[in-house]
PDB file of N, CA and C in Angstrom:
ATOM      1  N   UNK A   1      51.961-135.255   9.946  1.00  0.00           N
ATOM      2  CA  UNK A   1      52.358-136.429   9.248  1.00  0.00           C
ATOM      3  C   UNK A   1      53.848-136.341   8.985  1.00  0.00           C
ATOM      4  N   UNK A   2      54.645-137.267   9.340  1.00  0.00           N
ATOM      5  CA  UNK A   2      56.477-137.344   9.672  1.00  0.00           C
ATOM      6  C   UNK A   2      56.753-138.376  10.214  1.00  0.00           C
ATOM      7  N   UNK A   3      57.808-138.412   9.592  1.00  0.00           N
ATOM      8  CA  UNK A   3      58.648-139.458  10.198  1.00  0.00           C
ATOM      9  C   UNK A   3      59.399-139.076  10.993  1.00  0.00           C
ATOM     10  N   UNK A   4      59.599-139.713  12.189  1.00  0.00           N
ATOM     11  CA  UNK A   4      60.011-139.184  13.318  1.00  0.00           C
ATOM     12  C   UNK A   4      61.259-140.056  13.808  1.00  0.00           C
ATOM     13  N   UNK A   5      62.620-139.768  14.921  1.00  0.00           N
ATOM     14  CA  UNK A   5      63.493-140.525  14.837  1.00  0.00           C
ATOM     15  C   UNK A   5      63.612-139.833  16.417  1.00  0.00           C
ATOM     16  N   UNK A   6      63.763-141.158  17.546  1.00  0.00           N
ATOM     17  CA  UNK A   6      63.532-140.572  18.541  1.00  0.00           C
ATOM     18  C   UNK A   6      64.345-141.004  19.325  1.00  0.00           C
ATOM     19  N   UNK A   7      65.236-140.915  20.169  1.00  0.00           N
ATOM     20  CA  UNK A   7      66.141-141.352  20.940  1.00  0.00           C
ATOM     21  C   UNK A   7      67.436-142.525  20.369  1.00  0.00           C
ATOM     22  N   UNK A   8      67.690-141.950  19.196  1.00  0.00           N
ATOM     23  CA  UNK A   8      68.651-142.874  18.423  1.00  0.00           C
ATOM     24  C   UNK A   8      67.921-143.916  17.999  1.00  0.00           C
ATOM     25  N   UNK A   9      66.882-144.131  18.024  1.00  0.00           N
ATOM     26  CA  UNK A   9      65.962-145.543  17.369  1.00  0.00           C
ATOM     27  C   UNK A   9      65.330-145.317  16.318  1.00  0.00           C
ATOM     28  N   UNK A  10      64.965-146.368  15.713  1.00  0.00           N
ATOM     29  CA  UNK A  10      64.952-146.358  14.303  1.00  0.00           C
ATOM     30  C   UNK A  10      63.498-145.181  13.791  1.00  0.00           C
ATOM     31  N   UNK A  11      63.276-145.166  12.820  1.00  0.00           N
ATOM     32  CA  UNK A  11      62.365-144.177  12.038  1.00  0.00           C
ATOM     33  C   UNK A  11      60.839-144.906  12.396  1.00  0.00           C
ATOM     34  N   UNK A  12      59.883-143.986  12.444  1.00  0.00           N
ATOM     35  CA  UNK A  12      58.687-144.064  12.826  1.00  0.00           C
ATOM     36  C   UNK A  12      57.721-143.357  12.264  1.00  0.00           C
ATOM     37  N   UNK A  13      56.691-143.368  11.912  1.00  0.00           N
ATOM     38  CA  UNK A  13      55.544-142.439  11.030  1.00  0.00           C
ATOM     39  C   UNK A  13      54.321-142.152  11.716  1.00  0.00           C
ATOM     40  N   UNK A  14      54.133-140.910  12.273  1.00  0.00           N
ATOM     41  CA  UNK A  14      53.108-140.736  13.026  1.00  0.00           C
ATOM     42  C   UNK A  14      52.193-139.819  12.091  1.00  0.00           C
ATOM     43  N   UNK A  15      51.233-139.459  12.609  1.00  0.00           N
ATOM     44  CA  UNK A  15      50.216-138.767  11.684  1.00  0.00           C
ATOM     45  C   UNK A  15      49.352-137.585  12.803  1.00  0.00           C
ATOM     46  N   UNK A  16      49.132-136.646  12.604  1.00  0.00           N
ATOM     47  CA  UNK A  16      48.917-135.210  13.508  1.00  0.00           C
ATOM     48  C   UNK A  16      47.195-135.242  13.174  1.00  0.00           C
ATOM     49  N   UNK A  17      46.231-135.472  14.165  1.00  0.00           N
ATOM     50  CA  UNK A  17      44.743-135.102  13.532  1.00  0.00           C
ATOM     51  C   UNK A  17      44.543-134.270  15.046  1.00  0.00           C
ATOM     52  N   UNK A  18      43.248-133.496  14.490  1.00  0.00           N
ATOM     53  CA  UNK A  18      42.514-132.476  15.656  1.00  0.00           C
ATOM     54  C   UNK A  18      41.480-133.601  16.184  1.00  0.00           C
ATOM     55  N   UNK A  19      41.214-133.188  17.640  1.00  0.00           N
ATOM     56  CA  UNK A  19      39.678-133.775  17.726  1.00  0.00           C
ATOM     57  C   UNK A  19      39.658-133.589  19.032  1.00  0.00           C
ATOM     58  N   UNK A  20      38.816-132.985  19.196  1.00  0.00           N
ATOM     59  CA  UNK A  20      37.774-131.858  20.141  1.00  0.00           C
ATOM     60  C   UNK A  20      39.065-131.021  20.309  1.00  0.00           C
ATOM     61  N   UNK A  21      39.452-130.622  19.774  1.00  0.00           N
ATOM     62  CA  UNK A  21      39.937-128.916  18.933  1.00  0.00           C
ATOM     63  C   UNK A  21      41.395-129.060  19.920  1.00  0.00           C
ATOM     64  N   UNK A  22      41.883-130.642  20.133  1.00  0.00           N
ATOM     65  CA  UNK A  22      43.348-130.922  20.485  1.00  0.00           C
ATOM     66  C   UNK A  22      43.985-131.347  19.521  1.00  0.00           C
ATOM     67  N   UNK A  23      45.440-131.310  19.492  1.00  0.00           N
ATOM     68  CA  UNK A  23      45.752-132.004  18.447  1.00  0.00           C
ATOM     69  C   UNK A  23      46.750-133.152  18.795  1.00  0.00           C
ATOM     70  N   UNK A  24      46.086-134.203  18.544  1.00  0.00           N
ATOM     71  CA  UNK A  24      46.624-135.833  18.286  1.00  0.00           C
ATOM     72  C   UNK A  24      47.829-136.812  17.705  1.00  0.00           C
ATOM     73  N   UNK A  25      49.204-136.990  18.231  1.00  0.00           N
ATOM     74  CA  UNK A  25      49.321-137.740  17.132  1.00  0.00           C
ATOM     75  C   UNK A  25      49.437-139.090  17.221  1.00  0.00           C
ATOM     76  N   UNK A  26      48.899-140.123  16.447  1.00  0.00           N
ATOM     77  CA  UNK A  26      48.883-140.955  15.901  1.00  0.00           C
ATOM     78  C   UNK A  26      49.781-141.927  15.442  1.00  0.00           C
ATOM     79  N   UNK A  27      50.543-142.870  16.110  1.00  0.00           N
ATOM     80  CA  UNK A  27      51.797-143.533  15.785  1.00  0.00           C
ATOM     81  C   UNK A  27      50.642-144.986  14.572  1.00  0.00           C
ATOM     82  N   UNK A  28      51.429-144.849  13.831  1.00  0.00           N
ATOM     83  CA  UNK A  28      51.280-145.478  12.256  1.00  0.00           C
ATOM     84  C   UNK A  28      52.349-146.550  12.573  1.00  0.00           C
ATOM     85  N   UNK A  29      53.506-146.529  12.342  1.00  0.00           N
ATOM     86  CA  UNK A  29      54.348-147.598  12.539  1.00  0.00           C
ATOM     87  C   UNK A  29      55.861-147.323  12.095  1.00  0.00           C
ATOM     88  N   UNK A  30      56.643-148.646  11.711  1.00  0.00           N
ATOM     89  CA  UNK A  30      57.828-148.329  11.190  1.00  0.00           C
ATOM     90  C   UNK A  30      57.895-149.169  10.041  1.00  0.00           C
ATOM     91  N   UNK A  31      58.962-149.198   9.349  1.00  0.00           N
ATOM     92  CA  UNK A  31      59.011-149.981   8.109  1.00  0.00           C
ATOM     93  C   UNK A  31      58.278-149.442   7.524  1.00  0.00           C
ATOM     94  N   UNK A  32      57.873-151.227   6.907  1.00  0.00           N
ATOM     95  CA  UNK A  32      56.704-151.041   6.112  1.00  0.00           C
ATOM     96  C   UNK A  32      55.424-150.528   6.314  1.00  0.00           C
ATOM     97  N   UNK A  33      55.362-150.871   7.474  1.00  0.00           N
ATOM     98  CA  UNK A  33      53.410-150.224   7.720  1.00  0.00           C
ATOM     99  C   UNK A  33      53.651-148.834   7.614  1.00  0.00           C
ATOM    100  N   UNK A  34      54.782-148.240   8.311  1.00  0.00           N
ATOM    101  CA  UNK A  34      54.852-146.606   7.897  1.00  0.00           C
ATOM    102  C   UNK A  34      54.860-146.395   6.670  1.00  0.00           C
ATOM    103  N   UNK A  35      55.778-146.558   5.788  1.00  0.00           N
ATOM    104  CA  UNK A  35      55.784-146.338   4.697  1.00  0.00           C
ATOM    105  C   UNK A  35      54.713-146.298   3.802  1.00  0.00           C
ATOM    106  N   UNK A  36      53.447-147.730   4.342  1.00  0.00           N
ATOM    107  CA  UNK A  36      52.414-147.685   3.324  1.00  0.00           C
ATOM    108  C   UNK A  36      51.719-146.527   4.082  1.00  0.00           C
ATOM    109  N   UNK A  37      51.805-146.382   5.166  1.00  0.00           N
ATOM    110  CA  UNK A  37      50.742-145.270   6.104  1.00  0.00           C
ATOM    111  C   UNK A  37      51.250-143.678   5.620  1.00  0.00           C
ATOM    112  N   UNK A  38      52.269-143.231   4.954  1.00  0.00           N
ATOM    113  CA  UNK A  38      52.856-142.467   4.734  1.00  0.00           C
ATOM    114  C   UNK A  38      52.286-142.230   2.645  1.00  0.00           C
ATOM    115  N   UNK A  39      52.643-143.502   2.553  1.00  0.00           N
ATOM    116  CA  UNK A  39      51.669-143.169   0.519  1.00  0.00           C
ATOM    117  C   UNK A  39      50.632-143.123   1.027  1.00  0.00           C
ATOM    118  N   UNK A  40      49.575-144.140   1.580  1.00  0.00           N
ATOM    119  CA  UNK A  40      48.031-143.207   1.912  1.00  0.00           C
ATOM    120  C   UNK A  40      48.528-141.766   1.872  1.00  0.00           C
ATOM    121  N   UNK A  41      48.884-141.227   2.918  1.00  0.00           N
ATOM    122  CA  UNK A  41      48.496-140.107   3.494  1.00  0.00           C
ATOM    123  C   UNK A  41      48.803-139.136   1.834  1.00  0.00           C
ATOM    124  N   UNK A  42      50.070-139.433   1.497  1.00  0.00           N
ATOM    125  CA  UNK A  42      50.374-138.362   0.454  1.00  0.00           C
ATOM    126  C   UNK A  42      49.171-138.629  -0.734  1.00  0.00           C
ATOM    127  N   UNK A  43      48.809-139.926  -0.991  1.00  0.00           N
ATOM    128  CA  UNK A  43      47.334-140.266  -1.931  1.00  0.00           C
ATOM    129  C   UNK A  43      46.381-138.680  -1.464  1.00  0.00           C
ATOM    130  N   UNK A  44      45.955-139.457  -0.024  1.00  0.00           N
ATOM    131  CA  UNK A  44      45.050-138.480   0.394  1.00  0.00           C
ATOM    132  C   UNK A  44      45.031-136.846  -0.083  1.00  0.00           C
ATOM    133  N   UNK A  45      46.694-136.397   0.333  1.00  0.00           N
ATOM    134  CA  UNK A  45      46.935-134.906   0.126  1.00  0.00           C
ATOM    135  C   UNK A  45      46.550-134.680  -1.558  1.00  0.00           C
ATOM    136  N   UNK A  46      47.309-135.346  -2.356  1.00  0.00           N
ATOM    137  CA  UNK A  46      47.468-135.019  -3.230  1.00  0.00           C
ATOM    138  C   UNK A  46      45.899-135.314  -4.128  1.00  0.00           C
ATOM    139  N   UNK A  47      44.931-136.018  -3.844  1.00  0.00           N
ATOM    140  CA  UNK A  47      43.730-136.004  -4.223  1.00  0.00           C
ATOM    141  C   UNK A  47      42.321-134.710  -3.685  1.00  0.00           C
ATOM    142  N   UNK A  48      42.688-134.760  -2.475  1.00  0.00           N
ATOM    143  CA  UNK A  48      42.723-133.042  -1.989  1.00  0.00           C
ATOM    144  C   UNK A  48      42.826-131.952  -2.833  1.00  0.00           C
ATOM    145  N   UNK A  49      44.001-131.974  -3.056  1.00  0.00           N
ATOM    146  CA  UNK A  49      44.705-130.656  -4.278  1.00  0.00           C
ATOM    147  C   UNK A  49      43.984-130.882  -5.104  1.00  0.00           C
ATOM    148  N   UNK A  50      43.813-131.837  -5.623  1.00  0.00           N
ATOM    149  CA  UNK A  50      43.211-132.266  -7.187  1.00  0.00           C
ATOM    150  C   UNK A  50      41.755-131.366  -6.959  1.00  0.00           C
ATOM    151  N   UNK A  51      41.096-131.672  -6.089  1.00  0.00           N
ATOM    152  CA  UNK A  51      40.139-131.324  -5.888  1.00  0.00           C
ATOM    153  C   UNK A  51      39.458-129.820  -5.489  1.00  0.00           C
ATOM    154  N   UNK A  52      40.530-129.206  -4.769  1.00  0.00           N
ATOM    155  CA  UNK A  52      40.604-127.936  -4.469  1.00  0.00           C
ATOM    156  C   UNK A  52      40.951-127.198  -5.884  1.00  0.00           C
ATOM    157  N   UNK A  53      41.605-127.818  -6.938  1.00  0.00           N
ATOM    158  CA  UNK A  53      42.305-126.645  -8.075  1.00  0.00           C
ATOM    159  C   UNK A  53      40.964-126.736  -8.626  1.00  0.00           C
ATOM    160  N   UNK A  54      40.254-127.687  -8.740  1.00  0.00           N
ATOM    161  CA  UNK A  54      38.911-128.625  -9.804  1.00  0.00           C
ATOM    162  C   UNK A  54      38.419-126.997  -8.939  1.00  0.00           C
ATOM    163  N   UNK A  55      37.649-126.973  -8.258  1.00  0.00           N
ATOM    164  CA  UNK A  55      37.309-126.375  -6.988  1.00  0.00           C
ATOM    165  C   UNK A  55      37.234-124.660  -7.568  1.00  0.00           C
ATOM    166  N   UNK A  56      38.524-124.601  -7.556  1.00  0.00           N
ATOM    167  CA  UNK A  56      39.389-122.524  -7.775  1.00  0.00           C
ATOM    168  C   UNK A  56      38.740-122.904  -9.033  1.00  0.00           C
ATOM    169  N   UNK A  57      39.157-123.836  -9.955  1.00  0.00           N
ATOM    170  CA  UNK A  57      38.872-123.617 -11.468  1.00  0.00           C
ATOM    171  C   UNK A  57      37.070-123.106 -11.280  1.00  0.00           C
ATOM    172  N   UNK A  58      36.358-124.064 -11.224  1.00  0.00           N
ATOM    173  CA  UNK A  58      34.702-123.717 -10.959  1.00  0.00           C
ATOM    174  C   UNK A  58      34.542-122.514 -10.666  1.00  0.00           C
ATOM    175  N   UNK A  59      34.860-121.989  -9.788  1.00  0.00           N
ATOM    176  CA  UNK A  59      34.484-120.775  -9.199  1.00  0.00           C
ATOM    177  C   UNK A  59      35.185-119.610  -9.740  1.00  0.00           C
ATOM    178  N   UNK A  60      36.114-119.862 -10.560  1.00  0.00           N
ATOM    179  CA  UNK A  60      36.560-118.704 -11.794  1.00  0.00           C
ATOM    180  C   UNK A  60      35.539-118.341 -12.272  1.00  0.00           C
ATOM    181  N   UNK A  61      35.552-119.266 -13.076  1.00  0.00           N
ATOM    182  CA  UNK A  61      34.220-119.805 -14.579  1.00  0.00           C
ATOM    183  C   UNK A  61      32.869-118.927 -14.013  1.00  0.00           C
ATOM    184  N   UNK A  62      32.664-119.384 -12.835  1.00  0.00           N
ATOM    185  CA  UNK A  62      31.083-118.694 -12.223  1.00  0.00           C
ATOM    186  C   UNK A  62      31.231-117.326 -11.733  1.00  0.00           C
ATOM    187  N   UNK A  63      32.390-116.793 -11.466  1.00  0.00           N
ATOM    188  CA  UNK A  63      32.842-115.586 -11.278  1.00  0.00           C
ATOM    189  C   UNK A  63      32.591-114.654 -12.840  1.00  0.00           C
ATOM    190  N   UNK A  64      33.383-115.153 -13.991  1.00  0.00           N
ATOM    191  CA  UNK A  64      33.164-114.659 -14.806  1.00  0.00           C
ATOM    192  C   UNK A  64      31.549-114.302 -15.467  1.00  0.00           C
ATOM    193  N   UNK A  65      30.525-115.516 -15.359  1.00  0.00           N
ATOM    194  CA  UNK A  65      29.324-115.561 -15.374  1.00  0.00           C
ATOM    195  C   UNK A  65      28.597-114.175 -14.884  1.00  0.00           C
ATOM    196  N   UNK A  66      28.895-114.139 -13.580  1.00  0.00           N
ATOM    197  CA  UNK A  66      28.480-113.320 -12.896  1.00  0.00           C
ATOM    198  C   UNK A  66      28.416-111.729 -13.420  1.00  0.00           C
ATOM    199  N   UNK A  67      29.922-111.422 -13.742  1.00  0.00           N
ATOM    200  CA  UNK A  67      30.365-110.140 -14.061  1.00  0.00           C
ATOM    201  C   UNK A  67      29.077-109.556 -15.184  1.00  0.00           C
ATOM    202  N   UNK A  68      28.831-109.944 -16.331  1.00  0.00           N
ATOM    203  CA  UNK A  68      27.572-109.391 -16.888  1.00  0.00           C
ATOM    204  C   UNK A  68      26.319-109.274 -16.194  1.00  0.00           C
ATOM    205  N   UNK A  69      25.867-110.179 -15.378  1.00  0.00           N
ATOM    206  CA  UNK A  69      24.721-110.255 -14.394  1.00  0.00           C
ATOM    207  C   UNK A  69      24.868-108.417 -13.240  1.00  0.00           C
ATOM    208  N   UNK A  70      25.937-108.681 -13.308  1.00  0.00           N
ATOM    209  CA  UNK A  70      26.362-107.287 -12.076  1.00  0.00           C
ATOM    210  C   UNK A  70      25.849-106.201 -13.237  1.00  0.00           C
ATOM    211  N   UNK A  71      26.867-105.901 -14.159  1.00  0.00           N
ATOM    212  CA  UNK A  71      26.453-104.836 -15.131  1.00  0.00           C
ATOM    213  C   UNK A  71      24.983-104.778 -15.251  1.00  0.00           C
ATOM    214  N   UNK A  72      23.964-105.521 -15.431  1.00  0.00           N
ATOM    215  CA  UNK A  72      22.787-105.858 -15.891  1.00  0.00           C
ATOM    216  C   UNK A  72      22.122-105.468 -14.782  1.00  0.00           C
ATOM    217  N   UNK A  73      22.478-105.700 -13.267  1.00  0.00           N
ATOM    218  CA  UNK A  73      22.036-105.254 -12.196  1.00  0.00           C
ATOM    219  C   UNK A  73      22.087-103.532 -12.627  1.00  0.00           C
ATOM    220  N   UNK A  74      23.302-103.218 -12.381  1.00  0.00           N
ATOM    221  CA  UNK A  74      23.854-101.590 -11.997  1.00  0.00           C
ATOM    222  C   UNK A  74      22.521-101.068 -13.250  1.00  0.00           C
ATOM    223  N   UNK A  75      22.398-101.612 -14.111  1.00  0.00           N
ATOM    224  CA  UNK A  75      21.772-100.766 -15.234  1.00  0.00           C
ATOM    225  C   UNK A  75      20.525-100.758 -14.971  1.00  0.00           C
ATOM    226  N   UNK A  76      19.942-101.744 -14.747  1.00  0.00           N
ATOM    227  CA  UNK A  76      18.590-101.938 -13.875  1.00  0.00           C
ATOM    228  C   UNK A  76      18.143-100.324 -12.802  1.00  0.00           C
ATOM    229  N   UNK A  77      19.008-100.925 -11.879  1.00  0.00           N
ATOM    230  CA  UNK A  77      18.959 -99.901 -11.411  1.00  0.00           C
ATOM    231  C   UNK A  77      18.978 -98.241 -11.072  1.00  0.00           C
ATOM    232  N   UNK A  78      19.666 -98.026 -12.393  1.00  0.00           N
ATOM    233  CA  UNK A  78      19.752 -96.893 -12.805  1.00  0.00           C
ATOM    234  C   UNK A  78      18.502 -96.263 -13.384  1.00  0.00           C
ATOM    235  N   UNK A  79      17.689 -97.167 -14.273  1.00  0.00           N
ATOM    236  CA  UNK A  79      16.423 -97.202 -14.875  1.00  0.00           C
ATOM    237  C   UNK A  79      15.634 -97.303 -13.869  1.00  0.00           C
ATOM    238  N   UNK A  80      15.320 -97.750 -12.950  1.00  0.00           N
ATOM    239  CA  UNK A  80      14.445 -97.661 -11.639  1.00  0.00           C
ATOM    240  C   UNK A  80      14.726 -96.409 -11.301  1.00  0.00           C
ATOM    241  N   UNK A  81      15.772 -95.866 -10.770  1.00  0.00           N
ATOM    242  CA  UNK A  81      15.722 -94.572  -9.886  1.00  0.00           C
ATOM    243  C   UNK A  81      15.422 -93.656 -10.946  1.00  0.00           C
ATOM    244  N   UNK A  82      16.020 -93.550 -12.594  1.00  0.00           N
ATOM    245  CA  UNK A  82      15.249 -92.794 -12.985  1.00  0.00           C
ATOM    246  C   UNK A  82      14.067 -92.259 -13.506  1.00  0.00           C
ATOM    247  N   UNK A  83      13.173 -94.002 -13.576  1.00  0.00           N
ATOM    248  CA  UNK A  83      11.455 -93.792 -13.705  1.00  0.00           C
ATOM    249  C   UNK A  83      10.975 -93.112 -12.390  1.00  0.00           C
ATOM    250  N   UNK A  84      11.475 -93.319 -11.179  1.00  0.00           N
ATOM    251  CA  UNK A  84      11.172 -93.567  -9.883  1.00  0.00           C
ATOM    252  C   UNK A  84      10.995 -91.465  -9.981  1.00  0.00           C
ATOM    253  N   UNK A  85      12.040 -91.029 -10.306  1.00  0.00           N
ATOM    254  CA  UNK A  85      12.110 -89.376 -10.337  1.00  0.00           C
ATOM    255  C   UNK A  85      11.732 -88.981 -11.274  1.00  0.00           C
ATOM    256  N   UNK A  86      11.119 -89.621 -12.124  1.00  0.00           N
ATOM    257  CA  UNK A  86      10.561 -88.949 -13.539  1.00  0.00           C
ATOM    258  C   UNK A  86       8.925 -88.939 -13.046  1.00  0.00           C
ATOM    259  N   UNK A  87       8.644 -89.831 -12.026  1.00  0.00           N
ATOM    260  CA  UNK A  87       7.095 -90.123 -11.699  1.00  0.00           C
ATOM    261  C   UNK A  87       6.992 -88.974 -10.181  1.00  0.00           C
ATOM    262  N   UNK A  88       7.808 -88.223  -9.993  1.00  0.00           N
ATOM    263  CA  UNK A  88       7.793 -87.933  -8.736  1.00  0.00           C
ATOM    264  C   UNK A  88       7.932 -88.094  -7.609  1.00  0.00           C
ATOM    265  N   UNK A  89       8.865 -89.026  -7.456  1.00  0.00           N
ATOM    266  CA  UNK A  89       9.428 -89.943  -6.278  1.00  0.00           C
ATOM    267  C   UNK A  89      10.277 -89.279  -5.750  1.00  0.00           C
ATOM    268  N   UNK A  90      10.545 -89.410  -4.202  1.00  0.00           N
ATOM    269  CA  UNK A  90      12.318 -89.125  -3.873  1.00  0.00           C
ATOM    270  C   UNK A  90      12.408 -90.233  -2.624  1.00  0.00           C
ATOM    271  N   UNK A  91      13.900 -90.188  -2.379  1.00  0.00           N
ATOM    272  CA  UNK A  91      14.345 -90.992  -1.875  1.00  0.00           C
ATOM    273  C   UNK A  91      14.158 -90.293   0.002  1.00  0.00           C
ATOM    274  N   UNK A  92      13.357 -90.868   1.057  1.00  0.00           N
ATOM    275  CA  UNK A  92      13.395 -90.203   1.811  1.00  0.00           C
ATOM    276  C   UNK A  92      14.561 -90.550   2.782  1.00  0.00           C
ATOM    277  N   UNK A  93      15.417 -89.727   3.208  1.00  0.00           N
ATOM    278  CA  UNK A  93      16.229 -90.036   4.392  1.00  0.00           C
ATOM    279  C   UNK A  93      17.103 -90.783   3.703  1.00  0.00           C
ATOM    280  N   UNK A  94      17.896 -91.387   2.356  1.00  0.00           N
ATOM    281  CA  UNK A  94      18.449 -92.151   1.710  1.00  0.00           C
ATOM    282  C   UNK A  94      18.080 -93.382   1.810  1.00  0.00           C
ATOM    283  N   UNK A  95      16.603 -93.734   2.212  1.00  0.00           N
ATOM    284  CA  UNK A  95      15.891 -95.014   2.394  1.00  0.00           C
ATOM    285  C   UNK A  95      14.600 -95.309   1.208  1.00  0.00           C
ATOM    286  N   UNK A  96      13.982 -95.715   2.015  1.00  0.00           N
ATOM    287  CA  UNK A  96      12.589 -95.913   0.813  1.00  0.00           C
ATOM    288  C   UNK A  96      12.129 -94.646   0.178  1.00  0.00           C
ATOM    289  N   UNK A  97      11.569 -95.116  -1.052  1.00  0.00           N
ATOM    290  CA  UNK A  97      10.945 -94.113  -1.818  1.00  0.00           C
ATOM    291  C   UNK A  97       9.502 -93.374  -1.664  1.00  0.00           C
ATOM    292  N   UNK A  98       9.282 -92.564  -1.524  1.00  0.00           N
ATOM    293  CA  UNK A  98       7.749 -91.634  -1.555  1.00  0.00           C
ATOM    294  C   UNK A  98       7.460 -90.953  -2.493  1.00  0.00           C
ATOM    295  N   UNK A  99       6.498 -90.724  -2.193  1.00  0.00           N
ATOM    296  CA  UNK A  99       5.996 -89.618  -3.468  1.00  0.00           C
ATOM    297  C   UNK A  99       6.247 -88.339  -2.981  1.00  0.00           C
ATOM    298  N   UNK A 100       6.707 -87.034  -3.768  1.00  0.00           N
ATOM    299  CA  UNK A 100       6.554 -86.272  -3.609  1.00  0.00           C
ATOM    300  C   UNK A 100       5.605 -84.796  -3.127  1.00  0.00           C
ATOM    301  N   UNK A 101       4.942 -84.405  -2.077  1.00  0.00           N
ATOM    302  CA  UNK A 101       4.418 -83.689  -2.007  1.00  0.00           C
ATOM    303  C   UNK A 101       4.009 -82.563  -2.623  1.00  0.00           C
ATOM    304  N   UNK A 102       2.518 -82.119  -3.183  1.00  0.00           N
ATOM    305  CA  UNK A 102       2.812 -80.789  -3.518  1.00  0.00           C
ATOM    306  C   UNK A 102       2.283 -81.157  -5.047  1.00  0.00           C
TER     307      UNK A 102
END
């Protein structure tokens, strides 16, 4: 997305899209039609952003959530392996658990 100035002639607004994994560009116009084709586009970007920070913010928030859930895991687990060897279990081959022989 630019304005482009091409052989000494006046200013022009083209717009760059992919499709089937080439990339395109798109002559928009001059003047005015560029210009309005040029606020779209920055609308577009800048509602994007809006949306992507909205976006990072969320996935903080649920990140933080998480962090006690992990602890709560690790501890879990700690209590498993040590009922698991208090009952006579071992871990065979560092895989599933058996009972101990004997």
């Amino acid at each position: 997305m630019a304005w482009e100035t091409r052989q000494g002639k006046g200013r022009y607004y083209t717009r760059s899209r992919r499709i089937n994994g080439r990339v395109v560009r798109e002559y928009c116009g001059t003047g005015l039609s560029g210009q309005l084709a040029a606020l779209q586009d920055a609308e577009k970007r800048a509602h994007k952003a809006t949306q992507l920070r909205a976006w990072q913010t969320e996935q903080g928030c649920l990140e933080e959530l998480e962090e006690p859930l992990e602890e709560l895991d690790g501890v879990c687990d700690l209590l498993m392996k040590a009922t698991l060897i208090g009952a006579g279990y071992h871990r065979h081959k560092r895989g599933e658990w058996r009972r101990r022989r004997g």
